[in-house]
Protein backbone atom coordinates (compact mmCIF):
# COMPACT_ATOMS: atom_id res chain seq x y z
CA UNK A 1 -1.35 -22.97 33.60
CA UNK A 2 0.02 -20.55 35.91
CA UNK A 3 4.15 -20.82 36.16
CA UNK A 4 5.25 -22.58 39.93
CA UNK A 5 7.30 -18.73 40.92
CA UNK A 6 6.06 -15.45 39.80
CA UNK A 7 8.54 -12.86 40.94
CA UNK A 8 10.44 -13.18 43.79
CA UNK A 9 12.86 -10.29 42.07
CA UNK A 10 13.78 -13.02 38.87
CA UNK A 11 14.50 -16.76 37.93
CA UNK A 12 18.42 -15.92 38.52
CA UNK A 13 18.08 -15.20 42.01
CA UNK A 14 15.94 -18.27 42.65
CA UNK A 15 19.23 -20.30 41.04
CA UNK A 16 21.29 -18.52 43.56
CA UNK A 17 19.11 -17.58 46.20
CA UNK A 18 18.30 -13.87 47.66
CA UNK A 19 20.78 -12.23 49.92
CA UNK A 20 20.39 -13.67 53.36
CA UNK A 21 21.31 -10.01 54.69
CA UNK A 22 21.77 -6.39 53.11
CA UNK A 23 25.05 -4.54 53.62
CA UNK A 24 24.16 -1.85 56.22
CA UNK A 25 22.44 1.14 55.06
CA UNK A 26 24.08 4.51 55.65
CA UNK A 27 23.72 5.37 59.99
CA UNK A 28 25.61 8.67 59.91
CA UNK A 29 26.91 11.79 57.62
CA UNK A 30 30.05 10.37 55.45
CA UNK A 31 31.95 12.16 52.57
CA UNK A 32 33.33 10.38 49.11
CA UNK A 33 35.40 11.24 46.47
CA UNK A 34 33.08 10.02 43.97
CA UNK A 35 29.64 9.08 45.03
CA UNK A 36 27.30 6.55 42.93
CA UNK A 37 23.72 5.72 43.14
CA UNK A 38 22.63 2.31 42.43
CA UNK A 39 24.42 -0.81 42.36
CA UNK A 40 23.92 -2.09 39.08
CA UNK A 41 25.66 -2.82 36.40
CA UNK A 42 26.71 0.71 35.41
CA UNK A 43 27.52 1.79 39.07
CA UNK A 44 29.35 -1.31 40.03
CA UNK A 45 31.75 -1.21 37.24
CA UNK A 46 32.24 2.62 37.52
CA UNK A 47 33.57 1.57 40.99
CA UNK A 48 35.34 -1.01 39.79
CA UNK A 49 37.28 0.94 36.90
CA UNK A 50 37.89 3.85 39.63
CA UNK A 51 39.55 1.99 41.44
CA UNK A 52 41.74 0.42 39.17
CA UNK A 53 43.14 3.42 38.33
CA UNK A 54 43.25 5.31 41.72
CA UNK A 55 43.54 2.35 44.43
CA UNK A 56 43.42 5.29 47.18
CA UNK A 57 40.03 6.88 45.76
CA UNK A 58 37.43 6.59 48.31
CA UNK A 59 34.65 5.23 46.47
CA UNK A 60 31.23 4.95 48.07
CA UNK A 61 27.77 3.07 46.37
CA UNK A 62 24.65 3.78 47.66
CA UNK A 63 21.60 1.45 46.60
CA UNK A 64 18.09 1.93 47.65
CA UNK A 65 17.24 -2.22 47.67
CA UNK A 66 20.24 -4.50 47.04
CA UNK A 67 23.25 -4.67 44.90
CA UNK A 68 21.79 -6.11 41.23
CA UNK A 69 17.71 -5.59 42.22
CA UNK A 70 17.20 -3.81 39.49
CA UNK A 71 17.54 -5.14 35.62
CA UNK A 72 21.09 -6.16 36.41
CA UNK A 73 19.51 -9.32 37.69
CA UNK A 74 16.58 -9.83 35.98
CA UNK A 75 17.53 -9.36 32.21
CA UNK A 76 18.00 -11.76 30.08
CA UNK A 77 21.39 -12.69 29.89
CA UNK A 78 22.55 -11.84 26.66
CA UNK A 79 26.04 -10.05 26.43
CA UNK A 80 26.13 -8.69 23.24
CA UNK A 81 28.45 -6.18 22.99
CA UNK A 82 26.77 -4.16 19.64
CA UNK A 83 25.58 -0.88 19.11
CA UNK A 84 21.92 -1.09 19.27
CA UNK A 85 20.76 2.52 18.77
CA UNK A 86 20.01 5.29 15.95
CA UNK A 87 23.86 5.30 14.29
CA UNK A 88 22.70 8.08 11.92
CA UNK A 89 21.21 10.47 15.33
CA UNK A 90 24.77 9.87 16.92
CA UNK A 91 26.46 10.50 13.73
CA UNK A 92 24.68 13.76 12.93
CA UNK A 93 25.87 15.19 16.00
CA UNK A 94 28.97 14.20 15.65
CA UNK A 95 30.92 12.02 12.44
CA UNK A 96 30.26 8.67 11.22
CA UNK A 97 33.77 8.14 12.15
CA UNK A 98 33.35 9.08 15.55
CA UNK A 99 30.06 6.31 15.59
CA UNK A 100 32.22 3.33 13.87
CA UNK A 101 35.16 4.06 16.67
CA UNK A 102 32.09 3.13 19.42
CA UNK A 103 30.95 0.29 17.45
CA UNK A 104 34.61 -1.17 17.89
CA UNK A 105 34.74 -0.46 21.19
CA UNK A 106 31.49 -1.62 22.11
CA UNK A 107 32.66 -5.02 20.50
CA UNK A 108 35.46 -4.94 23.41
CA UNK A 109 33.03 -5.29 26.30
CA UNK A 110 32.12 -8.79 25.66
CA UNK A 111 35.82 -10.15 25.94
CA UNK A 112 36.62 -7.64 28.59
CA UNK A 113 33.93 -9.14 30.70
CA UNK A 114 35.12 -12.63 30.49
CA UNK A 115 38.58 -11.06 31.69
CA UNK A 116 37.41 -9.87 34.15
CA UNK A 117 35.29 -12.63 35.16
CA UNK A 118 38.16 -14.65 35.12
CA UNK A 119 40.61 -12.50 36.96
CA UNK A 120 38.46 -11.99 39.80
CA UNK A 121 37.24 -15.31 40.26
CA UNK A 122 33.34 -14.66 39.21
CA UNK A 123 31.83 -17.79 37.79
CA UNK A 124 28.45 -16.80 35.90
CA UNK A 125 27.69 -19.10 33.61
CA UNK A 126 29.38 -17.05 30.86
CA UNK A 127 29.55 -19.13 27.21
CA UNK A 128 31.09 -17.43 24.57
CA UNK A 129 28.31 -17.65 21.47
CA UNK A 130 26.68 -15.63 18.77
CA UNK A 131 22.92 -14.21 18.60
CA UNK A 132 20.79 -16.07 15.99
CA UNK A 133 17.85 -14.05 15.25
CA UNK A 134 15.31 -16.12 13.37
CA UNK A 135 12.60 -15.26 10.08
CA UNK A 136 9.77 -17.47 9.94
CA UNK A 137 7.83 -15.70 7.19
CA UNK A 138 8.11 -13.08 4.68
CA UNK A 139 7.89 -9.52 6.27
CA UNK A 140 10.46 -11.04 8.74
CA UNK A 141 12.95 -12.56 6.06
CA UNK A 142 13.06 -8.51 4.20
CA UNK A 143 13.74 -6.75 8.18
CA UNK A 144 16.37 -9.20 8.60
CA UNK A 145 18.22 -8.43 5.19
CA UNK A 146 17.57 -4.36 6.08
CA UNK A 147 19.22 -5.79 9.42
CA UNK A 148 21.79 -7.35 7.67
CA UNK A 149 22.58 -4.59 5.24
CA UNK A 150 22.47 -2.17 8.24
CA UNK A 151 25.44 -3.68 10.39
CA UNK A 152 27.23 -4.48 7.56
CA UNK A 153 27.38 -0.39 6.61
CA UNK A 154 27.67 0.25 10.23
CA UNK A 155 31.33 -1.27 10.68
CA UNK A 156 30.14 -4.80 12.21
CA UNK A 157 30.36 -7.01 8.32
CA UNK A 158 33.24 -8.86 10.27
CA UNK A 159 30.34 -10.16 12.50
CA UNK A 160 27.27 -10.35 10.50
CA UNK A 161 26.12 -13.66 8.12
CA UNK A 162 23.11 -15.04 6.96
CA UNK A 163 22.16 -18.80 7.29
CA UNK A 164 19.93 -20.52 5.02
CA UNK A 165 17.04 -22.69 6.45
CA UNK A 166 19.14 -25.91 6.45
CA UNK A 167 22.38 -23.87 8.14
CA UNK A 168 19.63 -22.88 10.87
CA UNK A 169 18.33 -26.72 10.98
CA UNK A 170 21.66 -27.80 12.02
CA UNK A 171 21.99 -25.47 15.26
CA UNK A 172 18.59 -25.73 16.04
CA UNK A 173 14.71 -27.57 15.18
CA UNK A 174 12.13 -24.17 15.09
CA UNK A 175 9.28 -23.94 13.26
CA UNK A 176 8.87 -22.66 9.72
CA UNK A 177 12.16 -20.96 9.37
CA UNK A 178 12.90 -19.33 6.22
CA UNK A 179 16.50 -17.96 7.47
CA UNK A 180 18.51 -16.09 10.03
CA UNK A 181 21.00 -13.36 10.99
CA UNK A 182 23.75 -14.50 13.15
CA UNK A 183 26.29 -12.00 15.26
CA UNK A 184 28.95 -13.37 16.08
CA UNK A 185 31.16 -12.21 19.23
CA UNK A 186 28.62 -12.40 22.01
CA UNK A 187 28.19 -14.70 25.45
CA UNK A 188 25.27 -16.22 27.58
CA UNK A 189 25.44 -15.12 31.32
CA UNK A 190 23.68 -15.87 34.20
CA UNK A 191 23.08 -12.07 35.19
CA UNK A 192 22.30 -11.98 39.10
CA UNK A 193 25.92 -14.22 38.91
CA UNK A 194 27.62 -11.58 37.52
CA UNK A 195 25.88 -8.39 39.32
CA UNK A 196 26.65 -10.26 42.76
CA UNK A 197 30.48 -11.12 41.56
CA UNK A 198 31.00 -7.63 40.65
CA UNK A 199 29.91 -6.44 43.35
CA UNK A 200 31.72 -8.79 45.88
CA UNK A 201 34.99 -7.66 43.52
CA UNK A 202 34.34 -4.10 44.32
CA UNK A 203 34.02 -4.41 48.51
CA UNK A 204 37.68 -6.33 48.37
CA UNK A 205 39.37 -3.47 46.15
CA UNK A 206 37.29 -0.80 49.06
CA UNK A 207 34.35 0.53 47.37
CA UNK A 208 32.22 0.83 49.90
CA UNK A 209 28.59 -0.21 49.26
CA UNK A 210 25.40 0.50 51.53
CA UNK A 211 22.20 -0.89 50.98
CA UNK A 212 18.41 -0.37 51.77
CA UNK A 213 19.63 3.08 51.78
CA UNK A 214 17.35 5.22 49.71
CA UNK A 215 18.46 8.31 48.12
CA UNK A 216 15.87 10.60 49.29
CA UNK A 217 17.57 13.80 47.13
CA UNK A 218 20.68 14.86 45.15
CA UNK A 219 22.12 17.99 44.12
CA UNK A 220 25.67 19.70 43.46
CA UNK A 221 28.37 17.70 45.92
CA UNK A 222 25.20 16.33 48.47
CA UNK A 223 23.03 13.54 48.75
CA UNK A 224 20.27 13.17 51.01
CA UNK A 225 19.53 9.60 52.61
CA UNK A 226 17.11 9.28 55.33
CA UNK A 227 19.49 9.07 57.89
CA UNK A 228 22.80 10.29 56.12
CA UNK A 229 24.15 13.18 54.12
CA UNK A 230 26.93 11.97 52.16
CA UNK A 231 29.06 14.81 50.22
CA UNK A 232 30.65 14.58 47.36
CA UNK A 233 32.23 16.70 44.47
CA UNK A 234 31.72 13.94 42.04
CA UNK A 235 28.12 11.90 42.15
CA UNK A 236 27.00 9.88 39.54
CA UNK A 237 23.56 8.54 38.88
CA UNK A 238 23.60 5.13 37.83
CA UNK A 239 19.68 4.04 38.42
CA UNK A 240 18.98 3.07 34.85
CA UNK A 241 15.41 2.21 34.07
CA UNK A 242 14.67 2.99 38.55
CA UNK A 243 15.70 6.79 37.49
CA UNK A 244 12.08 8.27 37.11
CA UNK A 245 11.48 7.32 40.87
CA UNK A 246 14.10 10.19 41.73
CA UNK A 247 12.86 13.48 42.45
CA UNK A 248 13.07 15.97 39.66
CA UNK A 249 13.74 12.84 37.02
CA UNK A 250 10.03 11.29 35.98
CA UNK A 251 10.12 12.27 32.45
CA UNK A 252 14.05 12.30 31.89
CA UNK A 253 14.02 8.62 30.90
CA UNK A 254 10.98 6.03 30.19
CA UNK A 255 10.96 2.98 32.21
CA UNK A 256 9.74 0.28 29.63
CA UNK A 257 8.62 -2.83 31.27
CA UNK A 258 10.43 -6.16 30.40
CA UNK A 259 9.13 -9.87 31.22
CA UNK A 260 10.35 -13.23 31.13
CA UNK A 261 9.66 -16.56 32.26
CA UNK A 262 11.77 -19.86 32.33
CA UNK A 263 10.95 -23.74 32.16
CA UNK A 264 11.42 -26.12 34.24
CA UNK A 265 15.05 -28.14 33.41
CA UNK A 266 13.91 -30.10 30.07
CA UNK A 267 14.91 -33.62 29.57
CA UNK A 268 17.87 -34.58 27.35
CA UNK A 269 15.31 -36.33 24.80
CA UNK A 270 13.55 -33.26 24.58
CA UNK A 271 17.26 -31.06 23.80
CA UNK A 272 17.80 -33.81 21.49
CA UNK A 273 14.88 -32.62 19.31
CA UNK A 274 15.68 -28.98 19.71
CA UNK A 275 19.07 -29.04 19.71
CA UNK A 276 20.73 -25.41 20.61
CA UNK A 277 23.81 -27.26 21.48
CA UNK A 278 25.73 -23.72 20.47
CA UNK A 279 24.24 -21.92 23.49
CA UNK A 280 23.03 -19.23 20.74
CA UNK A 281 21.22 -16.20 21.95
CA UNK A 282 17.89 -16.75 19.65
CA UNK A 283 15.60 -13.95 19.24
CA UNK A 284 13.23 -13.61 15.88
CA UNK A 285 12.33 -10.59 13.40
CA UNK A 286 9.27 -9.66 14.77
CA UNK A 287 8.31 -6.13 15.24
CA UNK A 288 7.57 -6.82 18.73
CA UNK A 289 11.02 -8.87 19.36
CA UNK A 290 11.49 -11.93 21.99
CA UNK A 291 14.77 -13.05 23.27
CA UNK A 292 15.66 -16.56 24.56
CA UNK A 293 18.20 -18.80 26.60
CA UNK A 294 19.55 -22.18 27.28
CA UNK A 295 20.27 -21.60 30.65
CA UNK A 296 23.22 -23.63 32.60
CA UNK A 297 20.76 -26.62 33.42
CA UNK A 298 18.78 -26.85 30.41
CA UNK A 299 15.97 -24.86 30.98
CA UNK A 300 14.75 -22.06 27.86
CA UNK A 301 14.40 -18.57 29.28
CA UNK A 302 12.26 -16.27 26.88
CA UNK A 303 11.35 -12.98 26.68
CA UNK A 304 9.47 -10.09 25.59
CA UNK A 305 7.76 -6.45 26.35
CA UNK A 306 4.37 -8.07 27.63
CA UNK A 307 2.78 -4.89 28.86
CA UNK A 308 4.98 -2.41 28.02
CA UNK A 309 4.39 0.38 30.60
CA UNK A 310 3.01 1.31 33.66
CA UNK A 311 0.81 4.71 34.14
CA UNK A 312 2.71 7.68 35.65
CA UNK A 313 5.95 5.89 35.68
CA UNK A 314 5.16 2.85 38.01
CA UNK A 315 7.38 0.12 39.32
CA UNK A 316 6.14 -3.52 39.58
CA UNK A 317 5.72 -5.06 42.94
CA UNK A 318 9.26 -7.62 43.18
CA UNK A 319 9.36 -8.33 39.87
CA UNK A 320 5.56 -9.44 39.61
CA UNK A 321 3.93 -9.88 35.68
CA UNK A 322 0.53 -9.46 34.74
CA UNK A 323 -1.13 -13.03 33.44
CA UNK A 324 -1.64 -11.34 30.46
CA UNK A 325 2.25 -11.07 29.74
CA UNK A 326 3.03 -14.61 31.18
CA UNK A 327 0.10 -15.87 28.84
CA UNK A 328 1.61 -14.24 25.81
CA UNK A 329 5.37 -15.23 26.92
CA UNK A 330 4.19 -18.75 26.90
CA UNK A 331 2.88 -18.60 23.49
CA UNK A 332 6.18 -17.28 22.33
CA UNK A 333 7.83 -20.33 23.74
CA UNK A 334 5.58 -23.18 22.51
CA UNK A 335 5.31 -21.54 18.90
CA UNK A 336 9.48 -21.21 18.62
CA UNK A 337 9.70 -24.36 20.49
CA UNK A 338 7.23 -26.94 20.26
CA UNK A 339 8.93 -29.75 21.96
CA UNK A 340 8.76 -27.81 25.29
CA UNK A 341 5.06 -27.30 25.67
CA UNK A 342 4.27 -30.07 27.34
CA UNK A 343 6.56 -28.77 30.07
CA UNK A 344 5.66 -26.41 32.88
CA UNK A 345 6.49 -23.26 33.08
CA UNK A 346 8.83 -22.83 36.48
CA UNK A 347 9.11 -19.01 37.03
CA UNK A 348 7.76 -15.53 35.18
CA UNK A 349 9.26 -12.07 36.25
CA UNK A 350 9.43 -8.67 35.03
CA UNK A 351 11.97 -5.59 35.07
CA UNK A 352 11.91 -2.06 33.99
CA UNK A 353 14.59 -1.06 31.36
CA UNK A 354 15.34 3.11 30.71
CA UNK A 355 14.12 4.66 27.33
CA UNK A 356 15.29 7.91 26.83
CA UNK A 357 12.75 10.31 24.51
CA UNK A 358 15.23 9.39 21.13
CA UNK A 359 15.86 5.58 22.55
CA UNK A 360 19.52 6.53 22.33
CA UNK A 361 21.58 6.23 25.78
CA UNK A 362 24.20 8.66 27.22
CA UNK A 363 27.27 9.07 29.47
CA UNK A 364 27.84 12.21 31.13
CA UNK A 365 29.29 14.77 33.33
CA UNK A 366 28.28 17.89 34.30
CA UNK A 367 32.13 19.72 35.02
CA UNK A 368 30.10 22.67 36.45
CA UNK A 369 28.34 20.69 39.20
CA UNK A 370 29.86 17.35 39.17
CA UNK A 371 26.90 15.49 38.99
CA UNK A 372 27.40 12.79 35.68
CA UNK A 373 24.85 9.99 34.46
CA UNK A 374 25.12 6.81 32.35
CA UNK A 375 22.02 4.83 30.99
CA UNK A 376 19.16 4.46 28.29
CA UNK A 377 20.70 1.01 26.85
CA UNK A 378 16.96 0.62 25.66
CA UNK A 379 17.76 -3.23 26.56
CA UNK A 380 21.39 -3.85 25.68
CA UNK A 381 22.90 -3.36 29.64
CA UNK A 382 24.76 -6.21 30.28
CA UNK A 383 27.79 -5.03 27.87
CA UNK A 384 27.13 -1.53 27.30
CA UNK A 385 27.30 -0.82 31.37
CA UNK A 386 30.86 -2.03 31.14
CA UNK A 387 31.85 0.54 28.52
CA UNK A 388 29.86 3.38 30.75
CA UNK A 389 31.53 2.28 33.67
CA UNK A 390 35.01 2.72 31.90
CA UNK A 391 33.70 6.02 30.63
CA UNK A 392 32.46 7.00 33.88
CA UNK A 393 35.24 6.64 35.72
CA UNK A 394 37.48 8.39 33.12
CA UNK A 395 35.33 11.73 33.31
CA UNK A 396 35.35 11.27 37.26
CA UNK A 397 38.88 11.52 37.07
CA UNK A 398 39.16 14.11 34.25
CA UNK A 399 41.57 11.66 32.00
CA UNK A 400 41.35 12.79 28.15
CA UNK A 401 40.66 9.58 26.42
CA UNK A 402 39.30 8.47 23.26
CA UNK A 403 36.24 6.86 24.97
CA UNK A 404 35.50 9.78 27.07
CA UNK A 405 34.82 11.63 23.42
CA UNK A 406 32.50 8.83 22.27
CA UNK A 407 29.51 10.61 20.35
CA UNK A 408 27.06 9.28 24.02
CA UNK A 409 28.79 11.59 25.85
CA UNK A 410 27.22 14.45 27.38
CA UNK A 411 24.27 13.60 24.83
CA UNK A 412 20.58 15.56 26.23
CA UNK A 413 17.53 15.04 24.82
CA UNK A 414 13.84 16.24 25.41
CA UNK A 415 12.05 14.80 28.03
CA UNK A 416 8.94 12.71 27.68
CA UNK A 417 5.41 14.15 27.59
CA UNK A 418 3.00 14.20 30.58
CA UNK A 419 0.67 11.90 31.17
CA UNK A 420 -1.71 10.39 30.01
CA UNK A 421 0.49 11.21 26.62
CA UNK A 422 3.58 8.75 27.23
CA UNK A 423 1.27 5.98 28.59
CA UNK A 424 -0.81 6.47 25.46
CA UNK A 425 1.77 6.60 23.02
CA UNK A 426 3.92 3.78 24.44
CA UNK A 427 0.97 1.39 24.52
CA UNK A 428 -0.37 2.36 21.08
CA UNK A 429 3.23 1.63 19.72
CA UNK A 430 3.12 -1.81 20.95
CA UNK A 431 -0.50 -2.26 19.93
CA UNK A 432 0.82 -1.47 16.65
CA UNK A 433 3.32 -3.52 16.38
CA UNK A 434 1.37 -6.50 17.28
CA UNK A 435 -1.24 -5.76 14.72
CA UNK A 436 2.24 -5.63 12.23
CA UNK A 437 3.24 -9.00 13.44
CA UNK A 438 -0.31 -10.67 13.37
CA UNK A 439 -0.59 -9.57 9.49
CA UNK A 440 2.51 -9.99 8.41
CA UNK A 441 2.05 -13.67 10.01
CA UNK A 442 -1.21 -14.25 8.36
CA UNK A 443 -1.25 -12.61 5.38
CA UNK A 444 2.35 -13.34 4.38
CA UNK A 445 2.18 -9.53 3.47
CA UNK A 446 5.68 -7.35 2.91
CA UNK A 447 7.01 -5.09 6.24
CA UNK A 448 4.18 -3.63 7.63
CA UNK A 449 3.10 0.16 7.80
CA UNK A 450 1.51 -0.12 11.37
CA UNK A 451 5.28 -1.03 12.74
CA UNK A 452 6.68 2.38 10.71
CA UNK A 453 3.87 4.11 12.15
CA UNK A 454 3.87 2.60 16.00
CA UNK A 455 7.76 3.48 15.82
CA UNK A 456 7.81 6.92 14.42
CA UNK A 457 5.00 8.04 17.03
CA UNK A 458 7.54 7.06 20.44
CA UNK A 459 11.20 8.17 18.39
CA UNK A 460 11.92 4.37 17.97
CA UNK A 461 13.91 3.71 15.03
């Protein structure tokens, strides 16, 4: 059965609706102080933390669609505020030290959020929760002990527990659990809420923002729009998984293709049966990983890679998934929730999320030229854009401080290959790691070797 939406940008737009109008676009040469492109997450609360320290900084965002188009609000709403890349790669560059001072700060973004949620008057749905990640057989139970072992050694023990089946049972009914890994110190938000807050807070502190203004070319202190120059000493490029559509970018970072869908609102004798009263962000041990929901009106969001890629770099077409991904979304949901199958599906849409060629992201600036960068969260936005906002900004303005020495900063990597080599790689990885679920599933066999293998070929870790 084919879901009522598909696309229309995301399910969190059609709970708020689409902007009636776009900001105007830019009509004539302009100058900045600090120039950003793309009004997501990242570039919205660069803005935002510029001008909290310099009220008088003329702050200008350009954004080729509309403010939040891009993942900011289509992801899937979990604010998790972890580090959720290769500590060891960091560390080697760096200290191990120097990686367990970003862990605690990373742990900041979720609260500082809320603040700022609250200060400014942006409701988005935000509940303060933990992630449960779920094992429902063997192969899954061992990753999620590795997983547990792992944050414990990597400075988050304070937030890390395991729960036995019967702990799980009590928080919610799944299928064939065998035990979970809970965070703690995380929230549920309604993401196009909080992108379109943000960047309502930004225009009344005077960040200017223009929209269905594509940024035709960039360079040292210019940007080219198609009917504006705009210069700048300071630009930043904030586009995120949208980067490899700029010219000169299309192998700097990977954009991996995300999908979700969402039911319809689900009775109260059907939440009875699941439970989830907790508002937990639920996502399993699989190789190939979903993550889930209980939105504000009691409807499950889930979600998953689908197809992972598109040749040469591609976009999708507003947000539009293949049937193939909404087909294998939907069997996510009815196997981790039985109680909802008999229950349409409402809406399935899709986003593109940046992988850099090590899956680890950066913050930079370039003092020579002025032009900086944030991005490659690999997934984990919706916090770690708040810290690379507030890192951002303090390179913009040339302040000294501890987070502006995080080991992300001014991190480069390789670029990807040429195609047909990245498309075949990233879709023989996921191919992989299907084949790893599907046997560990069957057989009840230990961690596979096709997942090892599927995530050594990309750089995955």
């Amino acid at each position: 059965m084919q879901p009522n939406h598909i696309g229309d940008v995301s399910f969190w737009y059609a709970d708020i609706g689409l902007p009636q109008t776009r900001r105007p676009a830019l009509a004539a040469d302009t100058t900045a102080d600090v120039a950003i492109i793309g009004a997501g997450f990242t570039g919205l609360w660069t803005a935002y933390y510029l001008k909290k320290a310099n009220p008088g900084l003329n702050v200008l965002v350009i954004e080729k669609e509309f403010a939040g188009f891009g993942a900011s609000g289509r992801n899937g709403g979990w604010c998790m505020g972890t580090f959720a890349w290769n500590h060891e790669a960091y560390a080697k560059a760096t200290s191990r030290a120097a990686v367990l001072e970003m862990v605690k700060e990373l742990e900041t973004t979720v609260p500082e959020i809320i603040r700022v949620c609250a200060q400014e008057g942006i409701d988005a749905d935000i509940i303060p929760s933990e992630e449960l990640m779920i094992a429902t057989n063997p192969a899954q139970l061992a990753r999620m002990h590795e997983s547990i072992a792992h944050h414990k050694l990597w400075g988050n023990a304070h937030r890390v527990r395991e729960l036995t089946p019967a702990e799980v049972k009590q928080r919610i009914s799944a299928p064939n659990v065998l035990g979970a890994m809970v965070v703690s110190g995380m929230a549920r938000i309604q993401p196009a809420k909080l992108v379109r807050g943000l960047a309502e807070a930004c225009e009344r502190m005077g960040v200017r923002i223009a929209e269905g203004c594509e940024v035709l070319s960039y360079d040292k202190g210019e940007i080219r729009t198609p009917k504006a120059v705009v210069k700048a000493p300071i630009i930043l490029r904030c586009t995120e998984g949208f980067t490899a559509t700029l010219p000169g970018h299309k192998r700097e970072w990977l954009p991996l293709n995300s999908a979700q869908i969402a039911t319809v609102p689900l009775p109260p004798e059907v939440w009875e049966k699941i439970g989830w009263h907790g508002h937990e962000l639920i996502g399993d041990m699989n190789n190939a990983y979903c993550y889930c929901q209980r939105t504000r009106e009691g409807r499950i969001t889930v979600g998953a890679r689908g197809v992972p890629y598109r040749y040469a770099s591609q976009m999708d077409k507003n947000g539009e998934p293949d049937a193939e991904t909404i087909r294998r979304l939907t069997e996510i949901l009815h196997t981790h929730f039985p109680e909802a199958a008999n229950y349409p599906i409402d809406h399935a849409w899709c986003g593109v999320i940046a992988v850099p060629r090590d899956w680890c992201a950066t913050v930079g600036l370039d003092r020579a030229t002025g032009l900086g960068w944030a991005g490659g969260y690999v997934g984990t936005g919706v916090s770690t854009a708040n810290l690379a906002g507030r890192t951002l900004a303090d390179l913009a303005l040339g302040r000294d401080t501890a987070i502006a020495r995080f080991p992300w900063v001014n991190r480069r990597v390789r670029q990807w290959e040429p195609e047909p080599f990245r498309w075949f790689g990233v879709h023989l990885m996921y191919k992989l790691l299907r084949i790893a679920d599907k046997r560990e599933s069957k057989l009840g066999i230990p961690p596979s070797k096709f997942a090892a293998f599927g995530n050594w070929l990309t750089g995955r870790h």
